[in-house]
N, C-alpha and C. Protein backbone atom coordinates (compact mmCIF):
# COMPACT_ATOMS: atom_id res chain seq x y z
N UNK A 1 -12.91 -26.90 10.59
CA UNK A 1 -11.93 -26.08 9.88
C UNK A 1 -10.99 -27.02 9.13
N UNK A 2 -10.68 -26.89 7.56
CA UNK A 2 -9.92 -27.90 7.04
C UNK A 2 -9.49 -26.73 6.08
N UNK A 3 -8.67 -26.20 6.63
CA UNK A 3 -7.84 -24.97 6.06
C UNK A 3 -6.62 -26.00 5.42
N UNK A 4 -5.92 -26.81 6.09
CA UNK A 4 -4.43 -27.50 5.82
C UNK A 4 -4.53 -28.82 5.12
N UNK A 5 -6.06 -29.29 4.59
CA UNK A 5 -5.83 -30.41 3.91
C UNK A 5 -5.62 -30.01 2.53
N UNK A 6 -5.89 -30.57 1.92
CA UNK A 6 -5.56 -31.06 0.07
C UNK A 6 -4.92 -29.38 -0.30
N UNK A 7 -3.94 -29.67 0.22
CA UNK A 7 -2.80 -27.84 -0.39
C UNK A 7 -1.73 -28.17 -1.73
N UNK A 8 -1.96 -29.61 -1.90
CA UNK A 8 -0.88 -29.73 -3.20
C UNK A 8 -1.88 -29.34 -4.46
N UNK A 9 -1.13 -28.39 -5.70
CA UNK A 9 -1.69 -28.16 -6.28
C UNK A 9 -1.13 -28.82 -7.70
N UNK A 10 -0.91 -29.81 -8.38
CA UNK A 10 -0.22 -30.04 -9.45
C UNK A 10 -0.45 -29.21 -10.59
N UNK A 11 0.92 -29.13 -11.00
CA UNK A 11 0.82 -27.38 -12.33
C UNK A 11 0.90 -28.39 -13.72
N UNK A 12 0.19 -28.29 -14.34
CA UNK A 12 0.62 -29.09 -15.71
C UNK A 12 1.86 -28.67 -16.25
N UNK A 13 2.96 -29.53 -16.37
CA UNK A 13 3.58 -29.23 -17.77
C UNK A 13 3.57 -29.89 -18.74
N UNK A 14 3.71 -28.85 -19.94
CA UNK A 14 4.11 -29.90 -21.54
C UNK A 14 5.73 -30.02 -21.59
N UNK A 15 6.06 -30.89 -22.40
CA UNK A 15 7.41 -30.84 -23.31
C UNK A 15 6.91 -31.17 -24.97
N UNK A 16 8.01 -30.16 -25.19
CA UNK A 16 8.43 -29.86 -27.14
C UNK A 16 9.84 -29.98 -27.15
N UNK A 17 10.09 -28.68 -27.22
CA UNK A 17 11.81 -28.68 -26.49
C UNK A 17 12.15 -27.86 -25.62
N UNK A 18 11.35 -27.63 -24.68
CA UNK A 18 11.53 -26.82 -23.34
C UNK A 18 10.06 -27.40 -22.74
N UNK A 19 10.38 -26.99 -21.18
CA UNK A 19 9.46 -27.21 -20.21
C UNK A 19 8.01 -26.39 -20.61
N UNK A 20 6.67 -26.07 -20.67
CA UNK A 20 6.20 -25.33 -20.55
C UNK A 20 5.19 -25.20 -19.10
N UNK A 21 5.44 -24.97 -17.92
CA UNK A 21 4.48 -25.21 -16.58
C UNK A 21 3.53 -24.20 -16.92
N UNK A 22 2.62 -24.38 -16.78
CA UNK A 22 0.83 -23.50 -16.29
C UNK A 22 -0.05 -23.52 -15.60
N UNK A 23 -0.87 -22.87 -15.34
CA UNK A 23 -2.01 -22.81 -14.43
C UNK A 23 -2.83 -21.49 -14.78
N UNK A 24 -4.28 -22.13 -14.52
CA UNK A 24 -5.21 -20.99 -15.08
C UNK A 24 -6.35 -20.70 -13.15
N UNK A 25 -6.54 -19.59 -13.57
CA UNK A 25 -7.50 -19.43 -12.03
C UNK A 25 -8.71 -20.11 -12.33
N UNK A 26 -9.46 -20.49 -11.47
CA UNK A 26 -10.91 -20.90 -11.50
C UNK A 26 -10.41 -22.31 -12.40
N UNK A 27 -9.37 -22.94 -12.43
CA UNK A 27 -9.39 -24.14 -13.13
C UNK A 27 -8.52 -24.95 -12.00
N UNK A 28 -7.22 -24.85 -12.47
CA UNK A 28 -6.34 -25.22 -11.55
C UNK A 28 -6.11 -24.64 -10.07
N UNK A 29 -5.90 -23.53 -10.31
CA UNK A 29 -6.12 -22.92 -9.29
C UNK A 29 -7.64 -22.75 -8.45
N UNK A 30 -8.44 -22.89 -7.53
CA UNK A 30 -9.28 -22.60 -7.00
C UNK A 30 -9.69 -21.24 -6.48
N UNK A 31 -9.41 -20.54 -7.58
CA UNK A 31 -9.99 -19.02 -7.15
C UNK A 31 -9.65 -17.86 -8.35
N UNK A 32 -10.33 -17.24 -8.31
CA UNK A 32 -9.85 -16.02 -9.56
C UNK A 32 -8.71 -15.23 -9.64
N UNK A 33 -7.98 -15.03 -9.95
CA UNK A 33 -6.67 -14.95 -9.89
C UNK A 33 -6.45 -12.98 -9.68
N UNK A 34 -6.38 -12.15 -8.31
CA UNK A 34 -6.73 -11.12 -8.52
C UNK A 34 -4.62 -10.35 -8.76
N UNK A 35 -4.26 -11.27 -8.46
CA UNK A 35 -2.89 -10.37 -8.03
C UNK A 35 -1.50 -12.09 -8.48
N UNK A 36 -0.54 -11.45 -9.05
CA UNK A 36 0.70 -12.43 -8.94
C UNK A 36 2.02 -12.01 -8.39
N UNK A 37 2.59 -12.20 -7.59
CA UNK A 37 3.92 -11.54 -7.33
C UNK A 37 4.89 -12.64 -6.94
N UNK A 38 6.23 -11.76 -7.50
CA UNK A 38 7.12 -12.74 -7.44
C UNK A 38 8.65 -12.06 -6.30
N UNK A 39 8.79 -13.65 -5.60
CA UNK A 39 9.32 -13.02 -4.16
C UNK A 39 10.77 -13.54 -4.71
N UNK A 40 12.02 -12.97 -4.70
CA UNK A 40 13.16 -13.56 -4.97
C UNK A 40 14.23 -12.90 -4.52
N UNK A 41 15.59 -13.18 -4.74
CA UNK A 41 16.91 -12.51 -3.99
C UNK A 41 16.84 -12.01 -2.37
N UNK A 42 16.29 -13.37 -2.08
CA UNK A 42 16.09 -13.21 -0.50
C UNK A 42 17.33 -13.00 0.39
N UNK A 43 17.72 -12.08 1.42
CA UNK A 43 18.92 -11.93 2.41
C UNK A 43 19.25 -13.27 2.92
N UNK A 44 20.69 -14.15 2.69
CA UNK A 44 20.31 -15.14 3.37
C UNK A 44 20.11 -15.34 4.66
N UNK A 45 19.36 -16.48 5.39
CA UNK A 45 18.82 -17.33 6.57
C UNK A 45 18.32 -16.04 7.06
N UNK A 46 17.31 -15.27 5.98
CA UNK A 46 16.19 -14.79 6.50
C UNK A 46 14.67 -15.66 6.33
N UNK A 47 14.50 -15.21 7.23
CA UNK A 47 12.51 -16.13 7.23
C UNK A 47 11.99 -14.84 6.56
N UNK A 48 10.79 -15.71 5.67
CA UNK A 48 10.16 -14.72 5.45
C UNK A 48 8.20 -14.86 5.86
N UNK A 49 7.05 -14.11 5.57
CA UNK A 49 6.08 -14.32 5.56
C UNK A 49 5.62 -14.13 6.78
N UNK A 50 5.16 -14.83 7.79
CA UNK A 50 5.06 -14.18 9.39
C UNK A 50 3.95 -13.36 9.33
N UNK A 51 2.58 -14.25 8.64
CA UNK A 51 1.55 -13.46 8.52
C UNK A 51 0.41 -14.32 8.39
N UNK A 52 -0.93 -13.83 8.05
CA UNK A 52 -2.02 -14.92 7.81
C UNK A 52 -3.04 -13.69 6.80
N UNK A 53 -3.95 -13.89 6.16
CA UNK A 53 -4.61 -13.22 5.67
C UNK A 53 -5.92 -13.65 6.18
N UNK A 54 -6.73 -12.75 6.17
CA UNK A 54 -8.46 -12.51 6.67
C UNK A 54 -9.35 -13.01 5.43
N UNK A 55 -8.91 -12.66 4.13
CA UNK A 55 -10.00 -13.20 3.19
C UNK A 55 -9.11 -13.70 1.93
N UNK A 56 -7.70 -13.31 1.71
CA UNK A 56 -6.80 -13.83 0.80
C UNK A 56 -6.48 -14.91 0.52
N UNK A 57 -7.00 -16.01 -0.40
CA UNK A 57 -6.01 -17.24 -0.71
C UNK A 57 -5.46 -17.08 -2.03
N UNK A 58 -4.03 -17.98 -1.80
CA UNK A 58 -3.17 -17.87 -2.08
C UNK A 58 -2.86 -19.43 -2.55
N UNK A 59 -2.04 -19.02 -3.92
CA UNK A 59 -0.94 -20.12 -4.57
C UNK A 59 0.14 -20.01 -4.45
N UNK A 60 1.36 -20.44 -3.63
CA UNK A 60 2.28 -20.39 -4.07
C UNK A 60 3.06 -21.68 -5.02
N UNK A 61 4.16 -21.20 -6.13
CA UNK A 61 5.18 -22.15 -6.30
C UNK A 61 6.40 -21.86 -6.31
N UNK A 62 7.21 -22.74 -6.19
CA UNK A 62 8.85 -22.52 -6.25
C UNK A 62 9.33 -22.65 -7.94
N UNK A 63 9.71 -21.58 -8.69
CA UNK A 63 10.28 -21.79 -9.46
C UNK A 63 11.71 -22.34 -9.52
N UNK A 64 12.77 -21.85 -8.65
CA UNK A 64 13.92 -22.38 -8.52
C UNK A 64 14.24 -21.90 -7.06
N UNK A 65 15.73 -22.92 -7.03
CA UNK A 65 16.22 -22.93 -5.58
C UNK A 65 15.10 -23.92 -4.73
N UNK A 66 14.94 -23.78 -3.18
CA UNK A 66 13.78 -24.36 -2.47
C UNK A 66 13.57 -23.54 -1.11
N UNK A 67 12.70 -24.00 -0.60
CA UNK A 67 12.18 -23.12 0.75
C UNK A 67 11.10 -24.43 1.40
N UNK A 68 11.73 -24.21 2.62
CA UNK A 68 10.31 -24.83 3.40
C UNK A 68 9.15 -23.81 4.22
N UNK A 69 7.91 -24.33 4.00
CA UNK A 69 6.80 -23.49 4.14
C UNK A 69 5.87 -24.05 5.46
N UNK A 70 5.91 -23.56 6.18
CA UNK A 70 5.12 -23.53 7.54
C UNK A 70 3.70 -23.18 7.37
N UNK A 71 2.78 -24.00 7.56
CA UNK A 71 1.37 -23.45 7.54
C UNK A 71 0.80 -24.05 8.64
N UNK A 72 0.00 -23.05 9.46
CA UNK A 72 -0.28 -23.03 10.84
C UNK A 72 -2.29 -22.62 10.34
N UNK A 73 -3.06 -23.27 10.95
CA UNK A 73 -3.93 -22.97 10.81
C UNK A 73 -5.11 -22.49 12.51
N UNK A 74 -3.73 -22.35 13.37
CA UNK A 74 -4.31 -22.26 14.61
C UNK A 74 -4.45 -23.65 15.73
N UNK A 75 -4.80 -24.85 15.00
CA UNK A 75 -4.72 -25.95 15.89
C UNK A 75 -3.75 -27.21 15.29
N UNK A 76 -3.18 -27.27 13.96
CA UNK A 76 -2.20 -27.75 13.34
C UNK A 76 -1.63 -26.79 12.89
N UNK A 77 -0.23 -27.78 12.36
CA UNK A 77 0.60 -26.99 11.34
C UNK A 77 0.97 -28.39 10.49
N UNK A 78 1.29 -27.70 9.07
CA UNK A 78 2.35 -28.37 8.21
C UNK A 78 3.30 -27.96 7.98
N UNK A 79 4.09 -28.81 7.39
CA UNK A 79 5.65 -28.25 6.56
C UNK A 79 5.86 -29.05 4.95
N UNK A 80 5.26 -28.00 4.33
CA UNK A 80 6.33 -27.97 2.86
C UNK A 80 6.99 -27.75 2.47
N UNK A 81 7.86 -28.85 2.00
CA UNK A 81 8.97 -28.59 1.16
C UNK A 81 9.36 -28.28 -0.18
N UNK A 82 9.24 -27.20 -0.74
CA UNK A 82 9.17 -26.60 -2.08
C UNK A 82 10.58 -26.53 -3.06
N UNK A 83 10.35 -27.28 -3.99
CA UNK A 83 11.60 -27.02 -5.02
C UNK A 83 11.53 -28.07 -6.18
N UNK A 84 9.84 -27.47 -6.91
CA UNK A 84 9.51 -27.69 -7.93
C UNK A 84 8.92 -26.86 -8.72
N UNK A 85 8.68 -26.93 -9.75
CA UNK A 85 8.43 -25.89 -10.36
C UNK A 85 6.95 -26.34 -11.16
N UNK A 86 6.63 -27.95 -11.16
CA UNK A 86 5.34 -28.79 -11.13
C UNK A 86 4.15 -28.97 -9.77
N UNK A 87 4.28 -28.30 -8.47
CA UNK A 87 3.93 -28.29 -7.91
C UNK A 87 3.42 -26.85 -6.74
N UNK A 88 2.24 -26.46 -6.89
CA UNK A 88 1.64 -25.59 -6.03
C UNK A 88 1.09 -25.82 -4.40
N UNK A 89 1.47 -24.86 -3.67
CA UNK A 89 0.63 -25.20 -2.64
C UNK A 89 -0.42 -23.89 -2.17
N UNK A 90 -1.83 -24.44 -1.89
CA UNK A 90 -2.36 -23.70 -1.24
C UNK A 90 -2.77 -23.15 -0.37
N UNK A 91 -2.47 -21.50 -0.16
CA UNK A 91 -2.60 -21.08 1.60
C UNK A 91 -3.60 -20.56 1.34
N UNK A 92 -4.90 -21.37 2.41
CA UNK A 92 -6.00 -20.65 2.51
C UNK A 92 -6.00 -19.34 3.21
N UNK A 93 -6.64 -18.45 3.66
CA UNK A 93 -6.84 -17.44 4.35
C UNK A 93 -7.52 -17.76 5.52
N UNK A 94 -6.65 -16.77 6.66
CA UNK A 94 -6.87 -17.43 7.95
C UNK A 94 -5.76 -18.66 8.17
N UNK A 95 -4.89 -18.62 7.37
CA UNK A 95 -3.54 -19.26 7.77
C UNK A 95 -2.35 -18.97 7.71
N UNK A 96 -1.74 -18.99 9.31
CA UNK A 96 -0.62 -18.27 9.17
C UNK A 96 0.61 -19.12 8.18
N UNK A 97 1.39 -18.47 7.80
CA UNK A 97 2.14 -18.91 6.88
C UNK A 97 3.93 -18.37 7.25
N UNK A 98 4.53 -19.21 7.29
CA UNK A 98 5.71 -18.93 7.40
C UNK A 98 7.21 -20.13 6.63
N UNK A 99 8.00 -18.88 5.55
CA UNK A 99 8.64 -19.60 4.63
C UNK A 99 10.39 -19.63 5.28
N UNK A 100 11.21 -20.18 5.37
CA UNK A 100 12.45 -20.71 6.29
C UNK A 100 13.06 -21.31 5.40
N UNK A 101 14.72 -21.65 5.68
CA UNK A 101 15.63 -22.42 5.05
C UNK A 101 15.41 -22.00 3.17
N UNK A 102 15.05 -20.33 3.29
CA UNK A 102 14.77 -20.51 1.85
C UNK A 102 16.23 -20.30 0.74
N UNK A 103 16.64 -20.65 0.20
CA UNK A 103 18.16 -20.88 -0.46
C UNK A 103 18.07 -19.50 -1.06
N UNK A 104 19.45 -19.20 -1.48
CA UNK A 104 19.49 -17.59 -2.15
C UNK A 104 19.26 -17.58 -3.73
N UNK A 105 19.01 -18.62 -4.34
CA UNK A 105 18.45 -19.00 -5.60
C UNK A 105 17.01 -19.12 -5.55
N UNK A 106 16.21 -19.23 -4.55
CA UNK A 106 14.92 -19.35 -4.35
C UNK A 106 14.45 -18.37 -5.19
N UNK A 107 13.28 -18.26 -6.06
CA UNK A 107 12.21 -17.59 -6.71
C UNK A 107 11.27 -18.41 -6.68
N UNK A 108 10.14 -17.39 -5.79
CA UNK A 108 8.62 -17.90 -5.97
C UNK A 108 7.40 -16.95 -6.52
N UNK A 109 7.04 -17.62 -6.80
CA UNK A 109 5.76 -17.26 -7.66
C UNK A 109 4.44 -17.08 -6.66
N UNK A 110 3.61 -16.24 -6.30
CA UNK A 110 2.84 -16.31 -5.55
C UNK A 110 1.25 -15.78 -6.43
N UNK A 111 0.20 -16.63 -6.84
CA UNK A 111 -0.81 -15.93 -7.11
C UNK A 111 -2.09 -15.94 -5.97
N UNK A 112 -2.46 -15.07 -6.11
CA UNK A 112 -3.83 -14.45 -5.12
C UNK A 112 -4.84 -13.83 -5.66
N UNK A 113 -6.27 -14.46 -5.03
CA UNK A 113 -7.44 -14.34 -4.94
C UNK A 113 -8.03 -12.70 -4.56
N UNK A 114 -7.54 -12.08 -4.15
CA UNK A 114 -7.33 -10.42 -3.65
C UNK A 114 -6.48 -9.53 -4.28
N UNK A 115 -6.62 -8.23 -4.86
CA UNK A 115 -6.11 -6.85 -4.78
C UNK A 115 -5.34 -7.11 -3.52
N UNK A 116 -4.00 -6.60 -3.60
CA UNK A 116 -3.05 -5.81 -1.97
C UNK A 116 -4.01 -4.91 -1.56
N UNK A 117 -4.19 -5.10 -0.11
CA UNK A 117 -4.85 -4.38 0.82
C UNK A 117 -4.63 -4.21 2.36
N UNK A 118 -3.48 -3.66 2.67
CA UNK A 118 -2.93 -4.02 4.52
C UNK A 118 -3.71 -4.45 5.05
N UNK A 119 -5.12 -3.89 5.30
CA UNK A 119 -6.08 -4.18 6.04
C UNK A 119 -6.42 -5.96 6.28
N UNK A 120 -5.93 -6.41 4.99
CA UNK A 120 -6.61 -8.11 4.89
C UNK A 120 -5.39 -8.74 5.77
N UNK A 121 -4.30 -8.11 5.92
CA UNK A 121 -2.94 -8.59 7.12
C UNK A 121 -3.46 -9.05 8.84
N UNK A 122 -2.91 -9.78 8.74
CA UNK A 122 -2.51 -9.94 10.21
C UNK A 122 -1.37 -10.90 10.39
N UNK A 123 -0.07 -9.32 11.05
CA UNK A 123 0.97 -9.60 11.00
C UNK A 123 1.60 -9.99 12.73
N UNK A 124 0.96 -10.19 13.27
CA UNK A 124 1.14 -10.54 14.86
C UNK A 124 0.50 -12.01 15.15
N UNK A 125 1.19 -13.22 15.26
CA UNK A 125 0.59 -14.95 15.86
C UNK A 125 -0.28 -14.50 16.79
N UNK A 126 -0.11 -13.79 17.79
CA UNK A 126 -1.17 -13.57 18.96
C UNK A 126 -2.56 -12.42 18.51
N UNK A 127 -2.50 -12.05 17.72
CA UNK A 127 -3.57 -11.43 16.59
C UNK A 127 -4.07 -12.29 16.23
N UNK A 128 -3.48 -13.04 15.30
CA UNK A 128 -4.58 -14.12 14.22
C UNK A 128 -4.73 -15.00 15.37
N UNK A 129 -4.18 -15.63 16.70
CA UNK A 129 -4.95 -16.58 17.82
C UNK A 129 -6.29 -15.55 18.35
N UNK A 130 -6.27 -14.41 18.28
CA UNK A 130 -7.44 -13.76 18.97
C UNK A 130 -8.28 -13.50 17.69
N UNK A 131 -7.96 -13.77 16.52
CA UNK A 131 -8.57 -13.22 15.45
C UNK A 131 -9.71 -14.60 15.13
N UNK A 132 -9.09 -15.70 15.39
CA UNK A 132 -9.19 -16.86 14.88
C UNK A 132 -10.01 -17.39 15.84
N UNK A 133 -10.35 -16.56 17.09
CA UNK A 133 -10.83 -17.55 18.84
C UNK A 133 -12.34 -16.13 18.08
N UNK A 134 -12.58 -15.09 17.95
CA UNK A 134 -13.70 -14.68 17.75
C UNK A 134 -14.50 -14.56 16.39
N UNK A 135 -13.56 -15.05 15.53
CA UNK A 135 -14.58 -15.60 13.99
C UNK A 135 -15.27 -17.15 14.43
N UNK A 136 -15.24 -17.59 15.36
CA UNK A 136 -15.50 -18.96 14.88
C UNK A 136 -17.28 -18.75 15.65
């Protein structure tokens, strides 16, 4: 299982006279791009995320502000620290994910490989440990 290695995703930017950052699916991104949403005006020293997906991967980036990002893949974890707007990380599916210390300026950008579908959730750690002990 190598769910938590190579998750940095570098976003190209140009300069003219402004920044321009991008990313295309199936290029930069590693997957077809089915859904984008953007998470922002968070309550502060709320956590957010506290979930894992079944077949969903996921890009996130930090456009502004920062957040650190917890990714748990069942037998490791990492911690990213987000507050660029040149840099992606990727949450495979089947990893729990949890975002903390996120500032009240934080806006992120999240693109995904999936349509929204509850069903692809699993919102309980002791779920995705039993979820994760009978896929293998």
């Amino acid at each position: 299982m190598k769910r938590l290695t190579q998750q940095s995703i570098p976003i190209p930017t140009i300069y003219d006279d402004a920044y321009l950052s991008f990313f295309e699916g199936s290029h930069h991104v590693p997957f077809n791009i089915k859904r984008i949403y953007i998470i922002h005006h968070c309550l502060p020293h709320l956590d957010r995320g506290h979930h894992a997906h079944k077949k969903t991967d996921q890009m996130m980036v930090c456009l502004a502000g920062s957040l650190d990002l917890i990714l748990d893949d069942g037998r490791k974890k990492r911690k990213f620290h987000l507050s660029k707007s040149n840099k992606g990380i990727l949450i495979h599916h089947l990893v729990w994910h949890e975002m903390k210390n996120i500032t009240p300026d934080a806006i992120m950008l999240v693109a995904a490989s999936r349509y929204f579908d509850e069903r692809d959730y699993i919102r309980r750690y002791d779920a995705f440990r039993l979820f994760l002990k009978n896929s293998v």
